[in-house]
PDB file of N, CA and C in Angstrom:
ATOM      1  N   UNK A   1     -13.863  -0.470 -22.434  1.00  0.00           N
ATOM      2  CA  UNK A   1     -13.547   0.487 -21.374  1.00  0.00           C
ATOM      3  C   UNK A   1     -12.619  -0.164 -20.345  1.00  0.00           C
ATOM      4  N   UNK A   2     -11.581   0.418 -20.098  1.00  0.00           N
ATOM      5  CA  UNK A   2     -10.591   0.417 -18.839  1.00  0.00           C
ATOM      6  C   UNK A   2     -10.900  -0.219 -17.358  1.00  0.00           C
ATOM      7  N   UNK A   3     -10.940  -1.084 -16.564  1.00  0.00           N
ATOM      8  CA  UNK A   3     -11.774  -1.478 -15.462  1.00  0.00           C
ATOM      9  C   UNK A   3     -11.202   0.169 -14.298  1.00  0.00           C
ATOM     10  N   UNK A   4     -11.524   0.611 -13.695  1.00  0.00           N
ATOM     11  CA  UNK A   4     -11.455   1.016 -12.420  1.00  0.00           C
ATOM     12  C   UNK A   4     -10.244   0.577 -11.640  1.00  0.00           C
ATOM     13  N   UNK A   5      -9.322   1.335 -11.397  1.00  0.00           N
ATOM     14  CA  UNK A   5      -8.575   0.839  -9.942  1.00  0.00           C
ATOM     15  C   UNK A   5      -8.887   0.442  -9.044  1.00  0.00           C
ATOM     16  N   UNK A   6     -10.102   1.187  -8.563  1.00  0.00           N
ATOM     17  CA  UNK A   6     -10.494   0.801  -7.413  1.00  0.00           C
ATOM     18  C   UNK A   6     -11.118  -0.575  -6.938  1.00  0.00           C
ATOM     19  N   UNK A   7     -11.678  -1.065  -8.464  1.00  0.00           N
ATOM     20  CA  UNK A   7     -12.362  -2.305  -8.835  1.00  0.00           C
ATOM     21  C   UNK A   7     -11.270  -3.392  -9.134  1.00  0.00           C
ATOM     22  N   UNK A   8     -10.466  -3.328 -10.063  1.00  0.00           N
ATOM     23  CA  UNK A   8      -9.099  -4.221  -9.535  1.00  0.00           C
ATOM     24  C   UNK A   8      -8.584  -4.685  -8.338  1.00  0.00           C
ATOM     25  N   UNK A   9      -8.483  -2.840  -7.536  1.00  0.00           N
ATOM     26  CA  UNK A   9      -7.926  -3.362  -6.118  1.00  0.00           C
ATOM     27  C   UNK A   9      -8.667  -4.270  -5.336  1.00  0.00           C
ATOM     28  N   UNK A  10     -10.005  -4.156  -5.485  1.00  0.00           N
ATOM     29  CA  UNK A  10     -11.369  -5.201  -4.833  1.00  0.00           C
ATOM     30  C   UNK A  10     -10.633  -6.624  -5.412  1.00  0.00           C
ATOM     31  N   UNK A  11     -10.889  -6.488  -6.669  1.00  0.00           N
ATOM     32  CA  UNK A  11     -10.195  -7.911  -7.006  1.00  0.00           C
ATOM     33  C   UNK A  11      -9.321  -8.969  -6.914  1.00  0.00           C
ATOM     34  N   UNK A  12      -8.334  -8.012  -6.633  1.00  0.00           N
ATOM     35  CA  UNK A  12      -6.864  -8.134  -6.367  1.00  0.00           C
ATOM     36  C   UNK A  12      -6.566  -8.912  -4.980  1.00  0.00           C
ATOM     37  N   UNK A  13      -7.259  -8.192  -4.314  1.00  0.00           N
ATOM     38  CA  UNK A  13      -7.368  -8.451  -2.771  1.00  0.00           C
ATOM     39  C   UNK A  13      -8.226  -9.413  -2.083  1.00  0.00           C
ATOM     40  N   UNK A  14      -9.575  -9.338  -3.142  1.00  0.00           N
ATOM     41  CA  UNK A  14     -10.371 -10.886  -2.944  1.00  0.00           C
ATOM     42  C   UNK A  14      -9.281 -11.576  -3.469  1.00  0.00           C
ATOM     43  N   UNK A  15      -8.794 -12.036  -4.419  1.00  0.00           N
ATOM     44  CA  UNK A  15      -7.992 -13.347  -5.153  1.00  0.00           C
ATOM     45  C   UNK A  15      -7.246 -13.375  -3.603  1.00  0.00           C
ATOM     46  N   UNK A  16      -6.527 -12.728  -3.399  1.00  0.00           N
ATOM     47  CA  UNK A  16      -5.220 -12.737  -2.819  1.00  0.00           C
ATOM     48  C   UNK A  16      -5.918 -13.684  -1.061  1.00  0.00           C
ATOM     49  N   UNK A  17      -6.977 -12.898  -0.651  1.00  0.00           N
ATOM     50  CA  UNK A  17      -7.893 -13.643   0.385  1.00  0.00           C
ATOM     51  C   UNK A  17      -8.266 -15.407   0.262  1.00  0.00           C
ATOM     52  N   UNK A  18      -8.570 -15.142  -0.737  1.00  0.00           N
ATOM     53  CA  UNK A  18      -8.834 -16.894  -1.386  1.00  0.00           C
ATOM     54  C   UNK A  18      -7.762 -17.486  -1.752  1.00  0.00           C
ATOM     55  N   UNK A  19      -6.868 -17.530  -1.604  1.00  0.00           N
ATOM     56  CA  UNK A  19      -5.862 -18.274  -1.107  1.00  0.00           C
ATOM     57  C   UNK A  19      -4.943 -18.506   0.030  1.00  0.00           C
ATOM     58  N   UNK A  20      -5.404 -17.771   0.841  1.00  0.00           N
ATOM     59  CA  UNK A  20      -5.332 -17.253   2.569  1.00  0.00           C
ATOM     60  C   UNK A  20      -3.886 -16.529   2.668  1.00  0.00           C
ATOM     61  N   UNK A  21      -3.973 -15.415   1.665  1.00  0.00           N
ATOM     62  CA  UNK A  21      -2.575 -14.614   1.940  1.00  0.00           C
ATOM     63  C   UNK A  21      -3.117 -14.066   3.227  1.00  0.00           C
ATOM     64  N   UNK A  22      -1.689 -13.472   3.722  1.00  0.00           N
ATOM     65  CA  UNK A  22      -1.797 -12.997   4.943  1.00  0.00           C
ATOM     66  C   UNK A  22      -1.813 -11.605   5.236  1.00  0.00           C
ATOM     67  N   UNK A  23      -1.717 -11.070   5.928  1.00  0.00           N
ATOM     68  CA  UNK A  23      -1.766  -9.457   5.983  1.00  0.00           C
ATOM     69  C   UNK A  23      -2.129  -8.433   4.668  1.00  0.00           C
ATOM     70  N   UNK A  24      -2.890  -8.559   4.428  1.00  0.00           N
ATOM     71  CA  UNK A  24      -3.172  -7.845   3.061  1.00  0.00           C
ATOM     72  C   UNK A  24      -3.448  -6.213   3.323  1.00  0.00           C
ATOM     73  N   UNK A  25      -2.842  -5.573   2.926  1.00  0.00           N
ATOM     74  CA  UNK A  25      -2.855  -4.462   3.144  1.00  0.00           C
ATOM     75  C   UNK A  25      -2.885  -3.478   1.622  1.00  0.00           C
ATOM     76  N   UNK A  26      -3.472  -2.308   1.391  1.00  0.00           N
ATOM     77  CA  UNK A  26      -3.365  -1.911   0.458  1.00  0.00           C
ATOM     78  C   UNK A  26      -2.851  -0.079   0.551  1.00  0.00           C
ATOM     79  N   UNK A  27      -2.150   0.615   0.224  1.00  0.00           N
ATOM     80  CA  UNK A  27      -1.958   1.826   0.248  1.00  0.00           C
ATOM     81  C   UNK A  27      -2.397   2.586  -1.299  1.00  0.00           C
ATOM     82  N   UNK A  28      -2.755   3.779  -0.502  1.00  0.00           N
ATOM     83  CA  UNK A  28      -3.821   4.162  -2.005  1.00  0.00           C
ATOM     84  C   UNK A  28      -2.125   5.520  -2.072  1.00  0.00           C
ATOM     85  N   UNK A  29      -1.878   5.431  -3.409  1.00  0.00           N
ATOM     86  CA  UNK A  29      -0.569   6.243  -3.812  1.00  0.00           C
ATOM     87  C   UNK A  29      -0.947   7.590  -4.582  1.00  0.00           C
ATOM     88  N   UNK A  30      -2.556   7.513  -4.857  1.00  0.00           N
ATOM     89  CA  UNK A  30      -2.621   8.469  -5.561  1.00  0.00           C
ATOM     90  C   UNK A  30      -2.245   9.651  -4.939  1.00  0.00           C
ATOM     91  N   UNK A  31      -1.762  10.839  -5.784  1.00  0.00           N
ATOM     92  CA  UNK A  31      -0.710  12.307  -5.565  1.00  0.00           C
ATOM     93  C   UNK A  31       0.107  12.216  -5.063  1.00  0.00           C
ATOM     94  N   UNK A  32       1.000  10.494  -4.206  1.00  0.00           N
ATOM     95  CA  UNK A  32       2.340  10.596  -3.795  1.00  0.00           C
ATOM     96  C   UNK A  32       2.989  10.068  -4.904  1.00  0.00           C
ATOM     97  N   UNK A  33       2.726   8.845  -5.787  1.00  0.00           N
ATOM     98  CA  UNK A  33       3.225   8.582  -6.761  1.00  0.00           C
ATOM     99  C   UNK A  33       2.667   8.250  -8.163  1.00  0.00           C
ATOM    100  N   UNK A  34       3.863   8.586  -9.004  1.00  0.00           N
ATOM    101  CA  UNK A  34       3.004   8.454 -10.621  1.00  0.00           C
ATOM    102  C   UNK A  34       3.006   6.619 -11.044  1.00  0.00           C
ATOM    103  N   UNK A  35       4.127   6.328 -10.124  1.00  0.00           N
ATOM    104  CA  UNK A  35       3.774   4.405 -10.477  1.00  0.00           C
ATOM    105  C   UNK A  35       2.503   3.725 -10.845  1.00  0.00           C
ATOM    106  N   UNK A  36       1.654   4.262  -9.949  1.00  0.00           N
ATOM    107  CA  UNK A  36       0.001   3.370  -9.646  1.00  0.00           C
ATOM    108  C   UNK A  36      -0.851   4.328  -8.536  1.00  0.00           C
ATOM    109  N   UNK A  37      -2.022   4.301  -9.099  1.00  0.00           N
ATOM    110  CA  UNK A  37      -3.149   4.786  -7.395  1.00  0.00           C
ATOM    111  C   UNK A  37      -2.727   3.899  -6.630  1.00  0.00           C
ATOM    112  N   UNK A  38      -2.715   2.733  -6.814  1.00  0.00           N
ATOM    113  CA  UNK A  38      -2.733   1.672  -5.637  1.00  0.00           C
ATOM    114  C   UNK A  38      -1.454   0.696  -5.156  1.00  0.00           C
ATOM    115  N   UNK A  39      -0.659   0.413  -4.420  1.00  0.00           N
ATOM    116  CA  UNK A  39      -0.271  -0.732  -3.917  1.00  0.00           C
ATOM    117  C   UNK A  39      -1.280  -1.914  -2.962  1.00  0.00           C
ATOM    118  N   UNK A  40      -0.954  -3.168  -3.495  1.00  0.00           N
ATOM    119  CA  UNK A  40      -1.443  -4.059  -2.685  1.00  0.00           C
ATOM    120  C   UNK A  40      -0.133  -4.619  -2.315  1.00  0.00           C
ATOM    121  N   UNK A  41      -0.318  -5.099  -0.895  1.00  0.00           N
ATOM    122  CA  UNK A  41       0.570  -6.267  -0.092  1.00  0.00           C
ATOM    123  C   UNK A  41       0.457  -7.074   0.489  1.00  0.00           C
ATOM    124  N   UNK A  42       0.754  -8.469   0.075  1.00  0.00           N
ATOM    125  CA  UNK A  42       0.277  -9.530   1.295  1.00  0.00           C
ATOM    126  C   UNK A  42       1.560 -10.463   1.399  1.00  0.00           C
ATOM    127  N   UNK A  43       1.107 -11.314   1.950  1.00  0.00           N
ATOM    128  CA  UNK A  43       2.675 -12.475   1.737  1.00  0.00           C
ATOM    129  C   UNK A  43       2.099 -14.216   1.600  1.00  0.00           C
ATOM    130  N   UNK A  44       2.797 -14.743   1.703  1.00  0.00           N
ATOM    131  CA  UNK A  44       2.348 -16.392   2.066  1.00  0.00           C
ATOM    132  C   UNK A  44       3.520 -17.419   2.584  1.00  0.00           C
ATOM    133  N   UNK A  45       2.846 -18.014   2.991  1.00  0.00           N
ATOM    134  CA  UNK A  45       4.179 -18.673   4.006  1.00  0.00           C
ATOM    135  C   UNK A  45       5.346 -19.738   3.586  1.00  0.00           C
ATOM    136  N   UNK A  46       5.004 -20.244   1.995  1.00  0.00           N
ATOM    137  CA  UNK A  46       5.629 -20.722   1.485  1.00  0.00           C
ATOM    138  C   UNK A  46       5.725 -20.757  -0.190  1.00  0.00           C
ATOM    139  N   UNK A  47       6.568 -20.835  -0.813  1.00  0.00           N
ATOM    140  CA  UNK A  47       6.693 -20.818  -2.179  1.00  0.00           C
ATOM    141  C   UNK A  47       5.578 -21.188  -2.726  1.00  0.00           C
ATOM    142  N   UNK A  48       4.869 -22.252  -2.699  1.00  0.00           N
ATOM    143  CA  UNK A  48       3.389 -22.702  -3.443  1.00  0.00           C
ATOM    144  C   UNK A  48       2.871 -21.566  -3.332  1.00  0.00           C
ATOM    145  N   UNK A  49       2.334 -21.518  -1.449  1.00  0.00           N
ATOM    146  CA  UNK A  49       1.417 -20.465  -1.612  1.00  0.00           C
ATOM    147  C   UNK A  49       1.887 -19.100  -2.070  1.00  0.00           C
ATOM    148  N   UNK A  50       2.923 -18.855  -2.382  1.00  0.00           N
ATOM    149  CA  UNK A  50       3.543 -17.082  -2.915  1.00  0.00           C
ATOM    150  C   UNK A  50       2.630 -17.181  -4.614  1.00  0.00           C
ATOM    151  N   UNK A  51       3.142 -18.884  -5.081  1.00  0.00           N
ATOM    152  CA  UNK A  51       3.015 -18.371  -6.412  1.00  0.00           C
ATOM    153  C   UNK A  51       1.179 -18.856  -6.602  1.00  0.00           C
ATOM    154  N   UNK A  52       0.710 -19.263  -6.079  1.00  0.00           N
ATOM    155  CA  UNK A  52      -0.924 -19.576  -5.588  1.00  0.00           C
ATOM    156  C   UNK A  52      -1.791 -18.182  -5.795  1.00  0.00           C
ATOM    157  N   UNK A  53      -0.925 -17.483  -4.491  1.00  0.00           N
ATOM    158  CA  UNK A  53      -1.611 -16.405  -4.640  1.00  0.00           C
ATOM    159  C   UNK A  53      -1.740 -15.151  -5.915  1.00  0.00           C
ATOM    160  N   UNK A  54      -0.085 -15.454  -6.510  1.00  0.00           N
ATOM    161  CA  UNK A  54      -0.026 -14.333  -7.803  1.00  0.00           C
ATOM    162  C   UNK A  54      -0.572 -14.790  -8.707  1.00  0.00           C
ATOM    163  N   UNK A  55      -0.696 -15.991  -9.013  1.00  0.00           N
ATOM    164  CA  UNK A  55      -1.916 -16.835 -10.255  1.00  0.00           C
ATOM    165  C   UNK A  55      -3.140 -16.524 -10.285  1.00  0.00           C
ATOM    166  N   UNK A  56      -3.892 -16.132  -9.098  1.00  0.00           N
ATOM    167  CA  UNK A  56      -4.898 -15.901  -8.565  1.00  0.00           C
ATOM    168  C   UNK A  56      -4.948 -14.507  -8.429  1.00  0.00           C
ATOM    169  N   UNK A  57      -4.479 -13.496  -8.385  1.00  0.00           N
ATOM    170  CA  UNK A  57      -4.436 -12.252  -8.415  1.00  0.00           C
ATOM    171  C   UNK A  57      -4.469 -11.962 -10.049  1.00  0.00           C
ATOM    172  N   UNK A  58      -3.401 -12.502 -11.079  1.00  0.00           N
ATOM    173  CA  UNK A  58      -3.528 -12.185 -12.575  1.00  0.00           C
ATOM    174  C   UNK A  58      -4.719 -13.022 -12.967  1.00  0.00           C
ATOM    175  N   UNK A  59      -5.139 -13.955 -12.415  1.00  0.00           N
ATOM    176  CA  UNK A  59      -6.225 -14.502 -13.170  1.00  0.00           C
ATOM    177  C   UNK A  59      -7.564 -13.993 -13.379  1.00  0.00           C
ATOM    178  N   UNK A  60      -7.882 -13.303 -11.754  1.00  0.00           N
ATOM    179  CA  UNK A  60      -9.389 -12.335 -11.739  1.00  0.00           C
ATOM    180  C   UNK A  60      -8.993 -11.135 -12.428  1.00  0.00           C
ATOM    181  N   UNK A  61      -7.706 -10.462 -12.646  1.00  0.00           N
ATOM    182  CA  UNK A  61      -7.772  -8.782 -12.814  1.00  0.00           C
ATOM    183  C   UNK A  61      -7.847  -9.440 -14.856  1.00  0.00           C
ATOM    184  N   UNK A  62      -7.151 -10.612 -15.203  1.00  0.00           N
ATOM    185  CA  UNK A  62      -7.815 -10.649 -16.436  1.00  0.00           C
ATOM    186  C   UNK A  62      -8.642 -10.787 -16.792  1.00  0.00           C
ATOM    187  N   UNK A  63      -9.285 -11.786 -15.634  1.00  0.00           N
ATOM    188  CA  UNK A  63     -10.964 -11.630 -16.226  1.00  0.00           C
ATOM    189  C   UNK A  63     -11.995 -10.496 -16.391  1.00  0.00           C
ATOM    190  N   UNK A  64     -11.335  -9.132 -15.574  1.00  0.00           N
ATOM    191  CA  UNK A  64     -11.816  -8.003 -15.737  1.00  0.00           C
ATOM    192  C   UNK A  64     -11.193  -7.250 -16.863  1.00  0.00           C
ATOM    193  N   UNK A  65      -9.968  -7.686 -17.654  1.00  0.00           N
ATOM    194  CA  UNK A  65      -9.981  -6.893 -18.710  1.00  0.00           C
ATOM    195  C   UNK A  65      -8.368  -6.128 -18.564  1.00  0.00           C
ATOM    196  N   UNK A  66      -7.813  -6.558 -17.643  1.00  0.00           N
ATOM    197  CA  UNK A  66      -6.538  -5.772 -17.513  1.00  0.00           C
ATOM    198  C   UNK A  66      -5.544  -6.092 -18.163  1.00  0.00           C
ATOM    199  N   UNK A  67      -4.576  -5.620 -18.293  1.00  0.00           N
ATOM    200  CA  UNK A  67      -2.935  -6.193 -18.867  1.00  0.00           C
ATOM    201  C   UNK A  67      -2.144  -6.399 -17.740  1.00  0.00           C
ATOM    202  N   UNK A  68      -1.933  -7.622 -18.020  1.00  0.00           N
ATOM    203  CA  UNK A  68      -1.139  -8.123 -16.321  1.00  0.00           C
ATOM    204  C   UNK A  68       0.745  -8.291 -16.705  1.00  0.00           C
ATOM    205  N   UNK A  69       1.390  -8.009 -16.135  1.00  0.00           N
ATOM    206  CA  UNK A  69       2.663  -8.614 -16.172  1.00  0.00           C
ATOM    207  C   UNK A  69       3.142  -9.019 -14.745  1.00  0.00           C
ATOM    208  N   UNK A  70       3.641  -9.964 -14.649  1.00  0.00           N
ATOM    209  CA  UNK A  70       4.394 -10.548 -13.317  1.00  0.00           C
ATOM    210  C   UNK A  70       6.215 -10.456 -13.670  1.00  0.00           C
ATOM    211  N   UNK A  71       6.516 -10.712 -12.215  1.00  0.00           N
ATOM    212  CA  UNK A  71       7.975 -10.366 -11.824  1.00  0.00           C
ATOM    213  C   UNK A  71       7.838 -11.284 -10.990  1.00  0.00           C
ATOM    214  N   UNK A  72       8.961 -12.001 -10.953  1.00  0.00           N
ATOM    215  CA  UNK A  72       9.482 -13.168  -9.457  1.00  0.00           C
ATOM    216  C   UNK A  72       8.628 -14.273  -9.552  1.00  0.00           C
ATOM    217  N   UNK A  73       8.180 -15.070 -10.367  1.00  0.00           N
ATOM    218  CA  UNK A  73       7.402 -16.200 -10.476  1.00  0.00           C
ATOM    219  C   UNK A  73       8.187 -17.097 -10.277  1.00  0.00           C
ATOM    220  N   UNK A  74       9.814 -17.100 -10.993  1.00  0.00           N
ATOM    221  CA  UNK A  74      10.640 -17.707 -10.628  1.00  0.00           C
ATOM    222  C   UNK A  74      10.964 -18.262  -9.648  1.00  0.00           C
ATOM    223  N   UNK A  75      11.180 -17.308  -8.799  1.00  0.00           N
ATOM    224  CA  UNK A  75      11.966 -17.303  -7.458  1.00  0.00           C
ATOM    225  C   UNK A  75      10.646 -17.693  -6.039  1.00  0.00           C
ATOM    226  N   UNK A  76       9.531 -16.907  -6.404  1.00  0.00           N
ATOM    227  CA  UNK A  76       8.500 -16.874  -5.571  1.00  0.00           C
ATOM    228  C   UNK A  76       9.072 -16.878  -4.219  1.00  0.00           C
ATOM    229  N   UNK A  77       9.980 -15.357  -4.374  1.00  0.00           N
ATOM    230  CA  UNK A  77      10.046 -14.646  -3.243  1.00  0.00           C
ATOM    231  C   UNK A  77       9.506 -13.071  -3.147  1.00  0.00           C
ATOM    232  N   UNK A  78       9.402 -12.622  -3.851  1.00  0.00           N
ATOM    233  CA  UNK A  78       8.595 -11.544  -3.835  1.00  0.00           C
ATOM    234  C   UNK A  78       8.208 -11.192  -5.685  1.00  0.00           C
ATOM    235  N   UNK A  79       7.171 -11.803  -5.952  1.00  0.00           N
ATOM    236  CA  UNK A  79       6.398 -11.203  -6.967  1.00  0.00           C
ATOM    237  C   UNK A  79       5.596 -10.241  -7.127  1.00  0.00           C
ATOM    238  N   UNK A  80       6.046  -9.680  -8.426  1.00  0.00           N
ATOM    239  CA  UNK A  80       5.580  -7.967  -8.822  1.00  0.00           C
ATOM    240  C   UNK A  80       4.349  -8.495  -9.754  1.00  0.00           C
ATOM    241  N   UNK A  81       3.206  -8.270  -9.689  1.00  0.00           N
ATOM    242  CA  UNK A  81       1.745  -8.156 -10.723  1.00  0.00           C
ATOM    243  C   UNK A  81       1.387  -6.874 -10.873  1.00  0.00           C
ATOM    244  N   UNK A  82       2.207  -6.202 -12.014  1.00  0.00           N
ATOM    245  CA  UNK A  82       1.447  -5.242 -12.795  1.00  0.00           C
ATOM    246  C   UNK A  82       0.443  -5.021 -12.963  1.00  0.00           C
ATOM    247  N   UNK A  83      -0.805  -4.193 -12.312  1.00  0.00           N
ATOM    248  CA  UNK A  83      -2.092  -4.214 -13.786  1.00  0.00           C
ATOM    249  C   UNK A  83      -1.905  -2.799 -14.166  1.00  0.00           C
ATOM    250  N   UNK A  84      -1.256  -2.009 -14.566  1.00  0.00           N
ATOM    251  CA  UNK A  84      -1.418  -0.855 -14.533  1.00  0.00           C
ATOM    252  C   UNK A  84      -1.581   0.184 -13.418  1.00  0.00           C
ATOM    253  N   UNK A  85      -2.586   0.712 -12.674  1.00  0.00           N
ATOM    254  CA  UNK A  85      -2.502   1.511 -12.193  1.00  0.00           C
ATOM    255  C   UNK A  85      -2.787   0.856 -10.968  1.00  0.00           C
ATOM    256  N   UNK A  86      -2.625  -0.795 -10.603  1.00  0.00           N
ATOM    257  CA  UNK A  86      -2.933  -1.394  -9.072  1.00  0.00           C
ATOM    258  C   UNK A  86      -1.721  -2.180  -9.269  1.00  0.00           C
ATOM    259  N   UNK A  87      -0.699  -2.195  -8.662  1.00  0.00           N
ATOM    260  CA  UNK A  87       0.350  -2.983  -8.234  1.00  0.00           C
ATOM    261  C   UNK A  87       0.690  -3.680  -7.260  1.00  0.00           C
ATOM    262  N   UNK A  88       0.201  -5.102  -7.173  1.00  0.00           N
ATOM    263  CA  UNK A  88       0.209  -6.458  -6.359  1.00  0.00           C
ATOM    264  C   UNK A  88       1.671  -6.778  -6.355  1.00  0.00           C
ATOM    265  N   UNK A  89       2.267  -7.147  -4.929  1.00  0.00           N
ATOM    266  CA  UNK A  89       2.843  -7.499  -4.141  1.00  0.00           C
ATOM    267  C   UNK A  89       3.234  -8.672  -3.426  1.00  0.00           C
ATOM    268  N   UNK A  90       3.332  -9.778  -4.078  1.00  0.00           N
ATOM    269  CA  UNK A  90       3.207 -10.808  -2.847  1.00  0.00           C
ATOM    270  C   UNK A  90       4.297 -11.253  -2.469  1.00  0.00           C
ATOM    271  N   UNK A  91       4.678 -11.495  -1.244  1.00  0.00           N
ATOM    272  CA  UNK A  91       6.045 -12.046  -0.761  1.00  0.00           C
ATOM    273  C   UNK A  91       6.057 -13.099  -0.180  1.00  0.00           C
ATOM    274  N   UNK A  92       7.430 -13.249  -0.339  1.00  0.00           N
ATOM    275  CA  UNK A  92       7.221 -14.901   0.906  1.00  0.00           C
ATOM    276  C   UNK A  92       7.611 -14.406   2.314  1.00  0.00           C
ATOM    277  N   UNK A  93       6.823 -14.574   2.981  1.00  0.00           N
ATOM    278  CA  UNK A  93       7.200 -13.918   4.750  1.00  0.00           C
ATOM    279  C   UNK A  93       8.103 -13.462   5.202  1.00  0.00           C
ATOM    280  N   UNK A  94       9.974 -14.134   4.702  1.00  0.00           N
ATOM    281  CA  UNK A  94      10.833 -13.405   4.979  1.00  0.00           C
ATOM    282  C   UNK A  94      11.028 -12.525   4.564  1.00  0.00           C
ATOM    283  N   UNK A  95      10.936 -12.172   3.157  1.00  0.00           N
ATOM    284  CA  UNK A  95      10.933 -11.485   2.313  1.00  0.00           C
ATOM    285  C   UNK A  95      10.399  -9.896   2.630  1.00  0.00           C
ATOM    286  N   UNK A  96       8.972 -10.312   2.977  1.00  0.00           N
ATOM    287  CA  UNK A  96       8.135  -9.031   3.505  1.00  0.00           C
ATOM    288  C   UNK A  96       8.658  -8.320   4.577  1.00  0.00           C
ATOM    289  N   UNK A  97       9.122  -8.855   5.470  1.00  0.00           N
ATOM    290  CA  UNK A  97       9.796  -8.500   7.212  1.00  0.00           C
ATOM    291  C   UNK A  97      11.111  -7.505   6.776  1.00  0.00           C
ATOM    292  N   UNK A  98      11.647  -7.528   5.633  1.00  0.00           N
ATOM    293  CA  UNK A  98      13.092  -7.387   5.214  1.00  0.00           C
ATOM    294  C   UNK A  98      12.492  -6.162   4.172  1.00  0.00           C
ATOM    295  N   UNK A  99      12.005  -6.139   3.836  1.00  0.00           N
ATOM    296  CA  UNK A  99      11.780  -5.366   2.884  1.00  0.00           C
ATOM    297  C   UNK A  99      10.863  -3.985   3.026  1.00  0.00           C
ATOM    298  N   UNK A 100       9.781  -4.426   3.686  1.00  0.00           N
ATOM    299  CA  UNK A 100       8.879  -3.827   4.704  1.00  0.00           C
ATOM    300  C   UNK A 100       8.447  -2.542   3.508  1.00  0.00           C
ATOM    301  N   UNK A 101       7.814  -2.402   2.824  1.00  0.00           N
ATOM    302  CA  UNK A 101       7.162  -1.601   1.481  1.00  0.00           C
ATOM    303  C   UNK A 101       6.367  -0.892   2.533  1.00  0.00           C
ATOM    304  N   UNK A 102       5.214  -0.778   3.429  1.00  0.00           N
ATOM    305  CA  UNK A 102       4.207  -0.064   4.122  1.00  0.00           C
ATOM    306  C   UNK A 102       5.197   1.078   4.813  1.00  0.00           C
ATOM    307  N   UNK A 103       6.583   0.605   5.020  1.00  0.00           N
ATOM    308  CA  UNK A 103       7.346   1.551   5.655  1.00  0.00           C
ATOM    309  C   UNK A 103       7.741   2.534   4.619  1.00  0.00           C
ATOM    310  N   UNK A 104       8.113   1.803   3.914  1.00  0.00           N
ATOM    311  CA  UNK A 104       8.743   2.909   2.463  1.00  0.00           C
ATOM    312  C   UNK A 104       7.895   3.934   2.024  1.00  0.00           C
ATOM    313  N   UNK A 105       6.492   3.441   2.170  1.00  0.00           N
ATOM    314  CA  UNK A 105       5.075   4.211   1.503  1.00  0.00           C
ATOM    315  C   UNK A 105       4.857   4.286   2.665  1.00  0.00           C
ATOM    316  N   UNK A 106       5.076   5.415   4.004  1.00  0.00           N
ATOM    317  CA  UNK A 106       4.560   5.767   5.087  1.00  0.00           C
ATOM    318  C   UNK A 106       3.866   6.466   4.555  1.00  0.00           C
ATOM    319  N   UNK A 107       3.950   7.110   3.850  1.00  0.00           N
ATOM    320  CA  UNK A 107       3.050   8.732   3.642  1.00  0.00           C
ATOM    321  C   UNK A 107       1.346   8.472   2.950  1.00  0.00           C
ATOM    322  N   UNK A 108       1.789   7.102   2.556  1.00  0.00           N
ATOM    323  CA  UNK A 108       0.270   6.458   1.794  1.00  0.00           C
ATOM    324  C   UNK A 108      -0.439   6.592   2.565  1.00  0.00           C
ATOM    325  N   UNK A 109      -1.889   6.673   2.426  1.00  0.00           N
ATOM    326  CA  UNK A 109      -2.638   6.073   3.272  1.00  0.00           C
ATOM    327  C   UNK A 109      -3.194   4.720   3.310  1.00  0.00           C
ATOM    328  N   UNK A 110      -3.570   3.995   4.426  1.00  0.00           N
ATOM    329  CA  UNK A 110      -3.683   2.497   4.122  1.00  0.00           C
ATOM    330  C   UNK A 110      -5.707   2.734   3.531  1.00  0.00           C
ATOM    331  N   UNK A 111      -5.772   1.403   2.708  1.00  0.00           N
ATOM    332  CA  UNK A 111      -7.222   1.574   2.146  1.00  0.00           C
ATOM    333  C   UNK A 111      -7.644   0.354   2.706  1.00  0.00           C
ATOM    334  N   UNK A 112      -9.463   0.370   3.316  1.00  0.00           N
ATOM    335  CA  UNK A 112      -9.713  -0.376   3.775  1.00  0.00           C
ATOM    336  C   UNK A 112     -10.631  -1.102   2.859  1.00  0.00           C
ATOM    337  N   UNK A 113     -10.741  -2.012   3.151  1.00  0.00           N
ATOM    338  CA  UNK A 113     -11.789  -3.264   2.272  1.00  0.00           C
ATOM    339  C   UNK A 113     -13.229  -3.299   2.896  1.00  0.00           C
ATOM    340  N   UNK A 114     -14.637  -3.218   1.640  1.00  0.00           N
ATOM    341  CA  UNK A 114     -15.703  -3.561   2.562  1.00  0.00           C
ATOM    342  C   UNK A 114     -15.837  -4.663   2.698  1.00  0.00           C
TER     343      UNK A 114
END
């Protein structure tokens, strides 16, 4: 069986915590877009920690069972983590300021963490 979005996004967002990303924010997309229910966003302040945190984001959502693909591992300026229907975000600080995704997805609503 398929894990839950909503249970990814938990996941997603713990990993991303345990490595002390920063601003983590998540917008729930469901009925604005067919991409994913979910965006996650956080950043980190330097290349290690960018690619720290996306290792750590694909590593728990596989241990739950997902299909992960990454984008920007390379560069570890803004990496894309696929899981399907939760799409992780991580940037490197400038990156995020410049790019600003929470603006683009105004219409999302932001989702809170228990």
């Amino acid at each position: 069986m398929a894990v839950s979005s909503d249970k990814l996004l938990q996941a997603a967002a713990l990993a991303a915590e345990d490595k002390k990303a920063h601003d983590v924010v998540a917008l729930n997309l469901q009925g604005i877009s067919l991409v994913a229910d979910y965006f996650m966003i956080c950043h980190g302040n330097s290349d290690t920690q960018v690619l720290a945190i996306a290792t750590e984001i694909r590593k728990k959502a596989e241990e739950l069972g997902a299909r992960v693909r990454l984008e920007g591992m390379d560069t570890a300026r803004w990496v894309l983590i696929d899981m399907g229907d939760v799409v992780a975000h991580v940037f490197h600080r400038d990156e995020r300021e410049y790019y600003h995704l929470e603006r683009l997805w105004s219409d999302a609503k932001a989702v809170s963490f228990a």
